[in-house]
C-alpha atoms as a PDB file:
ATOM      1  CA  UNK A   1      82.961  57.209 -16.330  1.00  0.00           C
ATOM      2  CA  UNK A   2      80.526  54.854 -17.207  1.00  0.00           C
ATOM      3  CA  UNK A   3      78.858  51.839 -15.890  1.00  0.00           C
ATOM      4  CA  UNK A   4      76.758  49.088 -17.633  1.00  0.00           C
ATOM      5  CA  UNK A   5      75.007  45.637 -16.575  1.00  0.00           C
ATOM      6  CA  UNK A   6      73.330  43.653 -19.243  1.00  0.00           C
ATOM      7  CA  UNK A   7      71.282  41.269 -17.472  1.00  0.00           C
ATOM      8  CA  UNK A   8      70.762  37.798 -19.745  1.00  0.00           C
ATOM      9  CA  UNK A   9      66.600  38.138 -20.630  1.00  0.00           C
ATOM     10  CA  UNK A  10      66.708  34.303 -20.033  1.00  0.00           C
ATOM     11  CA  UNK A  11      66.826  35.327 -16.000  1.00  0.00           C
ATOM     12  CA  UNK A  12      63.622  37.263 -16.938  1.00  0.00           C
ATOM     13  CA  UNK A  13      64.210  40.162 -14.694  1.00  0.00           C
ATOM     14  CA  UNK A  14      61.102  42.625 -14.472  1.00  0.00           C
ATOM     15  CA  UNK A  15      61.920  46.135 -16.367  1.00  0.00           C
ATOM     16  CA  UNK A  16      61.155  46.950 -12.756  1.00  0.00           C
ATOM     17  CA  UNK A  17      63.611  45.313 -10.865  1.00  0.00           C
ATOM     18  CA  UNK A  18      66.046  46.797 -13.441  1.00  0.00           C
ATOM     19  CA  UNK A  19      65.283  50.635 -13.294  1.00  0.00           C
ATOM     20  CA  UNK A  20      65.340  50.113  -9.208  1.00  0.00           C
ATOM     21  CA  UNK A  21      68.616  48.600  -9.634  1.00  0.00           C
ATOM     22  CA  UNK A  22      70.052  51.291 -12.155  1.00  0.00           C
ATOM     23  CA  UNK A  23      68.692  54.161  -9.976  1.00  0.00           C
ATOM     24  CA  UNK A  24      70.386  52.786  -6.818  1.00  0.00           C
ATOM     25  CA  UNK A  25      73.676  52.390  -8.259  1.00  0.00           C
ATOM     26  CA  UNK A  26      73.119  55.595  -9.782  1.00  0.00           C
ATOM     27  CA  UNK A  27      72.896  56.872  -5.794  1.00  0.00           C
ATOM     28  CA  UNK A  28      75.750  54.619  -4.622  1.00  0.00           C
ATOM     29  CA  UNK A  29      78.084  55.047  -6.797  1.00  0.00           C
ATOM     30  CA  UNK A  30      77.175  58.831  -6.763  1.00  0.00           C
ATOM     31  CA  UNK A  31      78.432  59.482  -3.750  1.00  0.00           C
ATOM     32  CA  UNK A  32      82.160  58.436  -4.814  1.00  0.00           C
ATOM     33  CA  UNK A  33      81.570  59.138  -8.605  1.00  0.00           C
ATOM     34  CA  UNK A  34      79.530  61.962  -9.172  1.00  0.00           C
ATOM     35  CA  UNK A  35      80.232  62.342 -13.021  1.00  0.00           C
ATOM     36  CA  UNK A  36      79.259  58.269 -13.688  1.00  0.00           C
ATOM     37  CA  UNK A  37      76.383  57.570 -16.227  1.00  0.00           C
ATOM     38  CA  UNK A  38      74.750  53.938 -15.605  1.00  0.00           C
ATOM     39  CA  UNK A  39      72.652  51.676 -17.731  1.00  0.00           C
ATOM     40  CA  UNK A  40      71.250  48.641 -16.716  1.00  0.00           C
ATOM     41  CA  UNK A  41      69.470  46.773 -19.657  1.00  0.00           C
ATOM     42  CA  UNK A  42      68.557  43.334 -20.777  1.00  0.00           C
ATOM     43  CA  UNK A  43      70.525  41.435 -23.862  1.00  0.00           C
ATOM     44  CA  UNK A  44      71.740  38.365 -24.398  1.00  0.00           C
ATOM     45  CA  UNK A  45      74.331  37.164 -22.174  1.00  0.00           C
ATOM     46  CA  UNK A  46      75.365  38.771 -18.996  1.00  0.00           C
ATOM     47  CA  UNK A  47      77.999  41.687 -18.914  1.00  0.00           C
ATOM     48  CA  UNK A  48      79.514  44.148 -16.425  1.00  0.00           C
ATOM     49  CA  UNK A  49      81.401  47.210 -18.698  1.00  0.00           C
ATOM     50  CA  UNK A  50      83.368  49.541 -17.202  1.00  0.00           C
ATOM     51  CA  UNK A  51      84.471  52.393 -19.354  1.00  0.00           C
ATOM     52  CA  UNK A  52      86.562  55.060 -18.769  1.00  0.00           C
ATOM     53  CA  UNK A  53      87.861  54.485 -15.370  1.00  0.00           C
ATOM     54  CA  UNK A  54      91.289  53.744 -14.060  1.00  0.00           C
ATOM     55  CA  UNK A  55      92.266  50.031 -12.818  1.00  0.00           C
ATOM     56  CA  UNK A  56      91.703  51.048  -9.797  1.00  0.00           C
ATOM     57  CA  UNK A  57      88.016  52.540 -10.222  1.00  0.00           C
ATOM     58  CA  UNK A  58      87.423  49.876 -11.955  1.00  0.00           C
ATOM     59  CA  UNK A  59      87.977  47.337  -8.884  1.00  0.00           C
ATOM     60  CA  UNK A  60      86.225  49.700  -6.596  1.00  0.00           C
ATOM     61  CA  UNK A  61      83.093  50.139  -8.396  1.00  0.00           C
ATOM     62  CA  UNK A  62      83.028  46.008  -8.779  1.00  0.00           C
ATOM     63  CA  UNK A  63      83.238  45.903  -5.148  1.00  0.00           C
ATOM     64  CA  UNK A  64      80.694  48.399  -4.332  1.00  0.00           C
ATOM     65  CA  UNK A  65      78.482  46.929  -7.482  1.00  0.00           C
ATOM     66  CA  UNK A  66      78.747  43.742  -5.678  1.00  0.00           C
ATOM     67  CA  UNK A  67      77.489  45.209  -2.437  1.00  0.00           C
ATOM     68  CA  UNK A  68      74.262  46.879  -3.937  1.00  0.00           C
ATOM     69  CA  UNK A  69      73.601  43.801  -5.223  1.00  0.00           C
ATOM     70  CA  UNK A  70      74.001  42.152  -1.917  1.00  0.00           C
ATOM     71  CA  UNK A  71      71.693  44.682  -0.473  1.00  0.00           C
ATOM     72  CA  UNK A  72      68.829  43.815  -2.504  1.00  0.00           C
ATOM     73  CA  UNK A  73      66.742  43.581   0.014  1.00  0.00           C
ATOM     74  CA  UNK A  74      66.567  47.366   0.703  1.00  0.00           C
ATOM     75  CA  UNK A  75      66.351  48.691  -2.859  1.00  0.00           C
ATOM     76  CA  UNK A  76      64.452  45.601  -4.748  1.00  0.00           C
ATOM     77  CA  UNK A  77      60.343  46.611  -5.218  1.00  0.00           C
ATOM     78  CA  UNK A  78      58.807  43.954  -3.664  1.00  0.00           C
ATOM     79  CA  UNK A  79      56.943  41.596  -5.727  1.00  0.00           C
ATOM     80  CA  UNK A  80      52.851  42.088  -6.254  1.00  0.00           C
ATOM     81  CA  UNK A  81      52.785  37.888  -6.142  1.00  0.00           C
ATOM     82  CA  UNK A  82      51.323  36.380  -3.132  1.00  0.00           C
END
C-alpha cells in the first residue's frame, strides 16, 4: 500500500515541516498498516494518492490522515521565528 501528499509549493511548507509530517504518518499509519510506504513532497497542486488499497483502506487512512493532520500540534517542529 502506498500513501502520497503533494503539498502545492505555493503554501511554501518548510522541507521540515514535510519530513516531520511523512515520518509521523509513517508511525500512525504503521500501527494499522505495517507494509505502507509514504511520501510527502512538494509539486504543483495539492494531491492525496492512495494506491493499492481496498475502498475501504482507502477511507480509513483519509480519516486517520485527517487526524494527524489535526494533531499538528504534537508532531509539527516548532518554528525558530520569534
Amino acid at each position: 500500500m502506498r500513501l502520497e501528499i503533494i503539498i502545492d509549493r505555493k503554501k511554501q511548507v518548510s522541507p521540515d515541516i514535510m519530513a516531520a509530517l511523512e515520518q509521523e504518518l509513517l508511525k500512525q499509519l504503521g500501527r494499522h498498516f505495517p507494509d505502507i510506504q509514504v511520501r510527502v513532497a512538494g509539486g504543483s497542486n495539492m494531491a492525496l494518492n492512495i494506491t493499492r488499497a481496498s475502498k475501504e483502506e482507502k477511507e480509513l487512512l483519509e480519516e486517520l490522515v485527517q487526524e494527524v493532520w489535526e494533531n499538528a500540534e504534537s508532531w509539527m517542529p516548532e518554528s525558530n521565528v520569534a
